[in-house]
PDB file of N, CA and C in Angstrom:
ATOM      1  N   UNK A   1       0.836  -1.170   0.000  1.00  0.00           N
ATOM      2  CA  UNK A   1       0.000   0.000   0.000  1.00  0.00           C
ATOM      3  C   UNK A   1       0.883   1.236   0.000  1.00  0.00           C
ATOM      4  N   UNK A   2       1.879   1.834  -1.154  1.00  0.00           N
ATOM      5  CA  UNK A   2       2.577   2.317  -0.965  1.00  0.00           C
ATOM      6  C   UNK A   2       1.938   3.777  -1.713  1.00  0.00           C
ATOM      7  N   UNK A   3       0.723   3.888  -1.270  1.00  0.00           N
ATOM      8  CA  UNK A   3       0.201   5.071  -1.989  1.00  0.00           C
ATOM      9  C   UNK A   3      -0.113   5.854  -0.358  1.00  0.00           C
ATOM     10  N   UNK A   4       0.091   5.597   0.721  1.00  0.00           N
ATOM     11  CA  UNK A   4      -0.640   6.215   1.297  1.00  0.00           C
ATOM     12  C   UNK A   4       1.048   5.630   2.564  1.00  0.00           C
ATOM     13  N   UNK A   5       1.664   6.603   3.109  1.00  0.00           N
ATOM     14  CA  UNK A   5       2.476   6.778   3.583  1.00  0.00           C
ATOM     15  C   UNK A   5       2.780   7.431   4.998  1.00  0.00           C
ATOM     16  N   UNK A   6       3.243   6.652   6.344  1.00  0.00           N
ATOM     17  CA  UNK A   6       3.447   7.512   7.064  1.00  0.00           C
ATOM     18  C   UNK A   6       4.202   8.527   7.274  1.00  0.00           C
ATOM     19  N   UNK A   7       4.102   9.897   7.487  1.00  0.00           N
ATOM     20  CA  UNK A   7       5.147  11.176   7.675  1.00  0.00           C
ATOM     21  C   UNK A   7       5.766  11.149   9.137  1.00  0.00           C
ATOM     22  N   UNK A   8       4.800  10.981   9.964  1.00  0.00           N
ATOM     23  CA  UNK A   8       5.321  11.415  10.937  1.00  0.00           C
ATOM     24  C   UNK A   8       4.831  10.965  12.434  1.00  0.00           C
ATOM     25  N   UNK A   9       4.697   9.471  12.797  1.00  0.00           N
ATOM     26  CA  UNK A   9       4.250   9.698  13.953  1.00  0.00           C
ATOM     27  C   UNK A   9       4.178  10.251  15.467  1.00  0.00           C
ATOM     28  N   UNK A  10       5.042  11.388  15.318  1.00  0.00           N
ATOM     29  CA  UNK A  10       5.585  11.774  16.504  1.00  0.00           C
ATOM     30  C   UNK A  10       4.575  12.810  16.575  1.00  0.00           C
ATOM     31  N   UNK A  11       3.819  13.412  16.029  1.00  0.00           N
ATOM     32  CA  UNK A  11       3.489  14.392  16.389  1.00  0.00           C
ATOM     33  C   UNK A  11       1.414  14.137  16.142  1.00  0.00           C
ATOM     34  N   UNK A  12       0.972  13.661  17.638  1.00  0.00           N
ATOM     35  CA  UNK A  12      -0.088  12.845  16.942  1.00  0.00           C
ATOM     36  C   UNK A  12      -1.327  14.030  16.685  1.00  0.00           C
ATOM     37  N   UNK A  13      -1.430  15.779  17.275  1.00  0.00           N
ATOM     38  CA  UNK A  13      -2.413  16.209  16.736  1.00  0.00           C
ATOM     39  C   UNK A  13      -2.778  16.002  14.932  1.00  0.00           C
ATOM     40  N   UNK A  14      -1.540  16.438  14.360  1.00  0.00           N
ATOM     41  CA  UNK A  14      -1.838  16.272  13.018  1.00  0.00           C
ATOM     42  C   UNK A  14      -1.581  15.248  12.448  1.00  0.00           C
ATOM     43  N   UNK A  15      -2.615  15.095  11.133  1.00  0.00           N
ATOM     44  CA  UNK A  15      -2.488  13.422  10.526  1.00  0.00           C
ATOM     45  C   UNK A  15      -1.568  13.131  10.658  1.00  0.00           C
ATOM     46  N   UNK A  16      -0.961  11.933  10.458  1.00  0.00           N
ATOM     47  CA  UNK A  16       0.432  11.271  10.561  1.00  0.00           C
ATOM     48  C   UNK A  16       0.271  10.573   8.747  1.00  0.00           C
ATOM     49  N   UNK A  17      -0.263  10.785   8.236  1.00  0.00           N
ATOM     50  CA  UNK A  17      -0.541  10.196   6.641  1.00  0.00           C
ATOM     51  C   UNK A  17      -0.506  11.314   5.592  1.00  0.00           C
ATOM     52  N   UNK A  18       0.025  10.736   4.380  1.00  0.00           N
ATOM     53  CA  UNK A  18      -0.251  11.773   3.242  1.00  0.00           C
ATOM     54  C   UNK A  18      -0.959  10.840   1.787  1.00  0.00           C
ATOM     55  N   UNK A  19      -1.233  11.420   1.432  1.00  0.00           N
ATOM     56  CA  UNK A  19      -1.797  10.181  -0.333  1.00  0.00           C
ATOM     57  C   UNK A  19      -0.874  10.556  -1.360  1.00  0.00           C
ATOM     58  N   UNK A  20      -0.542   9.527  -1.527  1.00  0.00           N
ATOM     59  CA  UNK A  20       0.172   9.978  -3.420  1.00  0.00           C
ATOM     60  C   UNK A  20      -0.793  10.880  -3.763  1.00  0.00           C
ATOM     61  N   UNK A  21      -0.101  12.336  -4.401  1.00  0.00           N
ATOM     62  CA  UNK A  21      -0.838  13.085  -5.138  1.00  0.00           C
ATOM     63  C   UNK A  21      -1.134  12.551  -6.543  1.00  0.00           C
ATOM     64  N   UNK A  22      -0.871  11.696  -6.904  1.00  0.00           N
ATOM     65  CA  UNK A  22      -0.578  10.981  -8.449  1.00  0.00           C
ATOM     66  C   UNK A  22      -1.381   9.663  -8.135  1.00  0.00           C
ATOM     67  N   UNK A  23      -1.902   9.124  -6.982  1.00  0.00           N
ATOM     68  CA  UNK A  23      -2.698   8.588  -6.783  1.00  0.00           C
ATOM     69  C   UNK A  23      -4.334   9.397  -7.690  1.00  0.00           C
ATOM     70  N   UNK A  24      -4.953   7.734  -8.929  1.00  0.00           N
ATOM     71  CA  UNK A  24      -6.345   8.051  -9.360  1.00  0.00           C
ATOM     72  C   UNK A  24      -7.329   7.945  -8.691  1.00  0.00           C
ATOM     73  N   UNK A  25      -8.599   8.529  -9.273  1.00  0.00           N
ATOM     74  CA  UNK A  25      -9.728   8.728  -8.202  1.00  0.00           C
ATOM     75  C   UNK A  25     -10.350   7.089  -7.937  1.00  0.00           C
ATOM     76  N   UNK A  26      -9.971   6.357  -9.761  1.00  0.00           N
ATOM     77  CA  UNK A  26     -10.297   4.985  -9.338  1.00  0.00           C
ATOM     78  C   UNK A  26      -9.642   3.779  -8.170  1.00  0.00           C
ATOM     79  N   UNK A  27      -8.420   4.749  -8.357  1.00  0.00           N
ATOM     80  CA  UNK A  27      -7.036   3.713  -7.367  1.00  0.00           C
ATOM     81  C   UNK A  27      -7.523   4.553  -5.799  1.00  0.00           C
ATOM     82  N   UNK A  28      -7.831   5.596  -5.592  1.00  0.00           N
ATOM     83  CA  UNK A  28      -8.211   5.871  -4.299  1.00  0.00           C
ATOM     84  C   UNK A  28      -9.618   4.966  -3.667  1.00  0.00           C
ATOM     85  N   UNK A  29     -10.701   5.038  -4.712  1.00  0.00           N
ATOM     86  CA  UNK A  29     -11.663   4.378  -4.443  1.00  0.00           C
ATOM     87  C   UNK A  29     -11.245   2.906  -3.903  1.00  0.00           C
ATOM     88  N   UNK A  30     -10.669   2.465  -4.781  1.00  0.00           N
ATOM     89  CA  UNK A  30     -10.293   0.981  -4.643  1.00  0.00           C
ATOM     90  C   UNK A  30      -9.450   0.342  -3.119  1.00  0.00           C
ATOM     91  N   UNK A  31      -8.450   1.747  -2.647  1.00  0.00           N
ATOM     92  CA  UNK A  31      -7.387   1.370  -1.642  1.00  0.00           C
ATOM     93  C   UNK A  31      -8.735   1.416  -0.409  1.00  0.00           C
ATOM     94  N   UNK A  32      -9.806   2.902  -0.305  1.00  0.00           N
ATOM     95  CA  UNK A  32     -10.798   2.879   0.583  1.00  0.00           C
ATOM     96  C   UNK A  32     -11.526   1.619   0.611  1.00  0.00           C
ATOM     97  N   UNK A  33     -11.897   0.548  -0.393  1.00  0.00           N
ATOM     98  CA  UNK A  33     -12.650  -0.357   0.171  1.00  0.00           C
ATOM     99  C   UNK A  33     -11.670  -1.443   0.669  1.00  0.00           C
ATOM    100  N   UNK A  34     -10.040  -1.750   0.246  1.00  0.00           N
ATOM    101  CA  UNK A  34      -9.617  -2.396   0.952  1.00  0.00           C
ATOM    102  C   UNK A  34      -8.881  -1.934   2.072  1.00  0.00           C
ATOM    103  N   UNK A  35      -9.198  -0.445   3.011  1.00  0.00           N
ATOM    104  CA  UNK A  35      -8.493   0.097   4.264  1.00  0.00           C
ATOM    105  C   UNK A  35      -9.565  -0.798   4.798  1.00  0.00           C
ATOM    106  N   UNK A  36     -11.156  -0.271   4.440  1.00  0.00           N
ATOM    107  CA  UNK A  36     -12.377  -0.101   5.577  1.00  0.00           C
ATOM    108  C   UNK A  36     -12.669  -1.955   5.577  1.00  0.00           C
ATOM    109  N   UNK A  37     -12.206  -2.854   4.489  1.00  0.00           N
ATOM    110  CA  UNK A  37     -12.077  -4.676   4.430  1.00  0.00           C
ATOM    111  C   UNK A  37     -10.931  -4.852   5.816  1.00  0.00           C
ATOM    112  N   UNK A  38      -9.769  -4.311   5.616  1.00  0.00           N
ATOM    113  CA  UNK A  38      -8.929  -4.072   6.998  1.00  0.00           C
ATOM    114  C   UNK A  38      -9.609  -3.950   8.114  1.00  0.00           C
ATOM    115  N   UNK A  39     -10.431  -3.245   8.408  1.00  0.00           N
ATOM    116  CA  UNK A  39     -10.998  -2.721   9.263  1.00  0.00           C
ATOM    117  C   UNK A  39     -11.867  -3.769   9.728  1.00  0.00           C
ATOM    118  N   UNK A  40     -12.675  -3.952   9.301  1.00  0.00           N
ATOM    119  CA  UNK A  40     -13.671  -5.031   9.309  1.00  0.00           C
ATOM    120  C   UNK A  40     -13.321  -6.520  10.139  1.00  0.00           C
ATOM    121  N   UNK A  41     -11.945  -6.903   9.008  1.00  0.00           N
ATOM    122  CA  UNK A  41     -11.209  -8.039   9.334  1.00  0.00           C
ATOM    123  C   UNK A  41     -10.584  -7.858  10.916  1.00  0.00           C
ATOM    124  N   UNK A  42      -9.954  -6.723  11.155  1.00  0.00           N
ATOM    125  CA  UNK A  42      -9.106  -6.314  12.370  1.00  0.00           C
ATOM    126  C   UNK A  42     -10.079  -6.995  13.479  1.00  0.00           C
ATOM    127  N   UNK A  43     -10.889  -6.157  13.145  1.00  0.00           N
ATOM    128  CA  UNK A  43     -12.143  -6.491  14.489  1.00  0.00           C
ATOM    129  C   UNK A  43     -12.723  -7.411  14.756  1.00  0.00           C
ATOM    130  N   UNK A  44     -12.890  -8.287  13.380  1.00  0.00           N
ATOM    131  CA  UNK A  44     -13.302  -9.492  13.883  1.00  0.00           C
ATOM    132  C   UNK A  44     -12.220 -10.768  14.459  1.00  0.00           C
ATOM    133  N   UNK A  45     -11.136 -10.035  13.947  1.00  0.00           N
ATOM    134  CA  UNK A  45      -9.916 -11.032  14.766  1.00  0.00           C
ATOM    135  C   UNK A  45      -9.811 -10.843  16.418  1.00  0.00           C
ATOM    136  N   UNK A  46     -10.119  -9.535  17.065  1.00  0.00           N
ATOM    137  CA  UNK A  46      -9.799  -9.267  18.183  1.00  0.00           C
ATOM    138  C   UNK A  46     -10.230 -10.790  18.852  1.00  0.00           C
ATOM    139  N   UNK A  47     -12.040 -11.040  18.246  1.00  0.00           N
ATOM    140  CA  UNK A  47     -12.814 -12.241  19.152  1.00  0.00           C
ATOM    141  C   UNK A  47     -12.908 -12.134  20.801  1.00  0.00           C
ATOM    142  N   UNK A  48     -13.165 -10.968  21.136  1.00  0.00           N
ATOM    143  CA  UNK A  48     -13.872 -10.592  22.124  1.00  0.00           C
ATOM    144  C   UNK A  48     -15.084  -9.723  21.833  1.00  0.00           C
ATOM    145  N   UNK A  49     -15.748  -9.677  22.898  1.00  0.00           N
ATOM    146  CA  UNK A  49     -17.099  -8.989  22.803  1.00  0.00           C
ATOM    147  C   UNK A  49     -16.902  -7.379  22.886  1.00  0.00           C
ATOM    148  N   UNK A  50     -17.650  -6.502  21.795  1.00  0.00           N
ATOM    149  CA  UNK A  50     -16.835  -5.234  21.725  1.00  0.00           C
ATOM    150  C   UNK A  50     -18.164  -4.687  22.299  1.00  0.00           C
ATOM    151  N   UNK A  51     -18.015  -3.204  23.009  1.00  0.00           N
ATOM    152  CA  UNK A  51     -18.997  -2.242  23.715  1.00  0.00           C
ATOM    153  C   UNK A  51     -19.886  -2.032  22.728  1.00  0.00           C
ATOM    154  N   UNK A  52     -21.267  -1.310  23.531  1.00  0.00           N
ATOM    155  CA  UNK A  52     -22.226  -0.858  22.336  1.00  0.00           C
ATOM    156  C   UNK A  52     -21.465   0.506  21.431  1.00  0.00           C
ATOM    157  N   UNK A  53     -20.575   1.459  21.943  1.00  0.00           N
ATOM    158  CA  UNK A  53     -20.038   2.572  21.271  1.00  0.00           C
ATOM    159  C   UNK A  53     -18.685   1.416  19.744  1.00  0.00           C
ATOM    160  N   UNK A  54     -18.264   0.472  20.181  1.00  0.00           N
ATOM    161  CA  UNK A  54     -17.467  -0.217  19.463  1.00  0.00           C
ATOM    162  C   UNK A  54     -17.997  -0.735  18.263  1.00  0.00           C
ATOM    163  N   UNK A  55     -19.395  -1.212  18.595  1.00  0.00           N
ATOM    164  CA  UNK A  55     -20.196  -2.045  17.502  1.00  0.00           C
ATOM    165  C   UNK A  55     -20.699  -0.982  16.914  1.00  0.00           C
ATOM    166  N   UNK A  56     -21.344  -0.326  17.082  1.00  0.00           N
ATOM    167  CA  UNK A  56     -21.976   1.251  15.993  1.00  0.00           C
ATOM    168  C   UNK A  56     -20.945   1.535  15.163  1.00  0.00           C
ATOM    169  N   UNK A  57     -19.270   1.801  15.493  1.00  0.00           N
ATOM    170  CA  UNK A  57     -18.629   1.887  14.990  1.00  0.00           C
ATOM    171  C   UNK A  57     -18.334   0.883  13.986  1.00  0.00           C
ATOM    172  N   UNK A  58     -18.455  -0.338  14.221  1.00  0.00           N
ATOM    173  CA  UNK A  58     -17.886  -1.115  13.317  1.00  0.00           C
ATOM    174  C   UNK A  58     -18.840  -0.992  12.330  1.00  0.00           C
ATOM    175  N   UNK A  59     -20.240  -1.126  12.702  1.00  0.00           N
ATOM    176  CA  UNK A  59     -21.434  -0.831  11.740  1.00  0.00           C
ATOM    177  C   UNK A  59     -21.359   0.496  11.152  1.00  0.00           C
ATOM    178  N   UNK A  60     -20.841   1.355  11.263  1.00  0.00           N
ATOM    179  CA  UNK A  60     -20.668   2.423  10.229  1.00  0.00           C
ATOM    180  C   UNK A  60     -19.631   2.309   9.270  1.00  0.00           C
ATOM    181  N   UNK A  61     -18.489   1.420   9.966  1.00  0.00           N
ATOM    182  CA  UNK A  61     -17.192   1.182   9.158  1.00  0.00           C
ATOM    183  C   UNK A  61     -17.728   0.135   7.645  1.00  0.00           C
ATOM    184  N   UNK A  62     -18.738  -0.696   8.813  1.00  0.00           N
ATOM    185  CA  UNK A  62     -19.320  -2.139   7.573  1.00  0.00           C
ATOM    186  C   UNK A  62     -20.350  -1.247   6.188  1.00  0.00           C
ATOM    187  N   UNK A  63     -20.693  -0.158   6.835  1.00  0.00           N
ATOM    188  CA  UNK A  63     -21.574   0.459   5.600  1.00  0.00           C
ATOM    189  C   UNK A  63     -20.987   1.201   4.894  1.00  0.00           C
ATOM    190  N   UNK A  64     -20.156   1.739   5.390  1.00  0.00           N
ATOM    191  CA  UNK A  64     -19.136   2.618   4.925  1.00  0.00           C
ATOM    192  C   UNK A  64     -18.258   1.918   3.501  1.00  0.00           C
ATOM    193  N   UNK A  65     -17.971   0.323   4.145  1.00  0.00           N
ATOM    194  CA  UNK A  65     -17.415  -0.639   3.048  1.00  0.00           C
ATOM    195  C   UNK A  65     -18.037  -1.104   1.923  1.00  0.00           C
ATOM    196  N   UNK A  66     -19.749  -1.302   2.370  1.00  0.00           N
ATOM    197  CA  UNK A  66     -20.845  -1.376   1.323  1.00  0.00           C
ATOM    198  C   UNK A  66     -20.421  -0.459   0.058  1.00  0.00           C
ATOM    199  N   UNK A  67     -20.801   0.923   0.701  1.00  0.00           N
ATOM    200  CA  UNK A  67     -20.717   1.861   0.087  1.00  0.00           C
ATOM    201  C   UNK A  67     -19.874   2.153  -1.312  1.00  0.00           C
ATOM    202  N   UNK A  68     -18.430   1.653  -0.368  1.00  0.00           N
ATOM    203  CA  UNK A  68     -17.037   1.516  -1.264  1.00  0.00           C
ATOM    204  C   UNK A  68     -17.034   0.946  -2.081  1.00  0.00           C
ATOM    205  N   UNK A  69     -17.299  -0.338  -2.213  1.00  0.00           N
ATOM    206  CA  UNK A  69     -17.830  -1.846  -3.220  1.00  0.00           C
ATOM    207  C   UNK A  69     -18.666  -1.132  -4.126  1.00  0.00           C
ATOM    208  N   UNK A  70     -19.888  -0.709  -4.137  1.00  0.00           N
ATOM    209  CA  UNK A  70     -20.326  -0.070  -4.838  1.00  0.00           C
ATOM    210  C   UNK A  70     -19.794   0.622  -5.547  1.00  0.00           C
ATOM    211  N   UNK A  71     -18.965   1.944  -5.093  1.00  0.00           N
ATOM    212  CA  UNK A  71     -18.799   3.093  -6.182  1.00  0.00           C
ATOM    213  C   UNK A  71     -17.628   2.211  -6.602  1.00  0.00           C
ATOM    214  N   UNK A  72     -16.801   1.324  -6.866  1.00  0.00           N
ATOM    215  CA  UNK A  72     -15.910   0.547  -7.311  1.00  0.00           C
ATOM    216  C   UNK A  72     -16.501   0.069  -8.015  1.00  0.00           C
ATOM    217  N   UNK A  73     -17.662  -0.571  -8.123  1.00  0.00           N
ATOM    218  CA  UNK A  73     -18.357  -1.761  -8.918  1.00  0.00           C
ATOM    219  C   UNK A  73     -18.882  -0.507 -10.291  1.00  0.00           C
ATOM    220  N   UNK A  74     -19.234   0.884  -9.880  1.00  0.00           N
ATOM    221  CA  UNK A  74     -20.058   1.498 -10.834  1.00  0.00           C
ATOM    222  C   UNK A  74     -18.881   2.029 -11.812  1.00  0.00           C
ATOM    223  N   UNK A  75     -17.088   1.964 -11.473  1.00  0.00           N
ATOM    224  CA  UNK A  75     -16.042   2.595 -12.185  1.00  0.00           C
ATOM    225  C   UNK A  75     -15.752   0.972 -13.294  1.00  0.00           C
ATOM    226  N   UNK A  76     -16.297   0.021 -13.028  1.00  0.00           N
ATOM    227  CA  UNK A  76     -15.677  -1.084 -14.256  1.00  0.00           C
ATOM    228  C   UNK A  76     -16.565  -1.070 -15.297  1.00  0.00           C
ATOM    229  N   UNK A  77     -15.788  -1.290 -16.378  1.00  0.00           N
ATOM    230  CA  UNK A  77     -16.352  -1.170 -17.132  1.00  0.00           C
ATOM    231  C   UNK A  77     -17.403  -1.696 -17.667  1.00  0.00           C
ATOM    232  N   UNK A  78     -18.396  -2.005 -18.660  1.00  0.00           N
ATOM    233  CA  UNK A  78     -19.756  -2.955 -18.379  1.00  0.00           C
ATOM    234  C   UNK A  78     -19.724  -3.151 -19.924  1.00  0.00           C
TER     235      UNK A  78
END
């Protein structure tokens, strides 16, 4: 994933990430549905029982991934 790079973790108010500026809108789309698939996966590896504030989260992350799949699915060609 060498489009999306850490700068700097020392300094945690500001992002610690930057994007290839030369990164496409299709290759951005594409890296977002496999961060928020990361995401997804992470959590279900923990295999403990997560809080009600944890699970909303993951459920926004899981729609959020819907979402992604989609506008990916509407950039191929048909």
């Amino acid at each position: 994933m060498d489009n999306v790079v850490s700068d700097s973790p020392s300094s945690p108010a500001a992002n610690p990430f930057t994007v290839n500026e030369e990164l496409s809108f299709e290759d951005a789309w594409v890296r977002v549905a496999e961060l928020l698939q990361c995401a997804v996966a992470t959590s279900q590896e923990l295999g403990e029982p997560l809080a009600a504030p944890q699970r909303a989260v993951m459920h926004l992350v899981e729609m959020a991934k819907l979402v992604a799949d989609r506008a990916v699915e509407c950039l191929k060609p048909r």
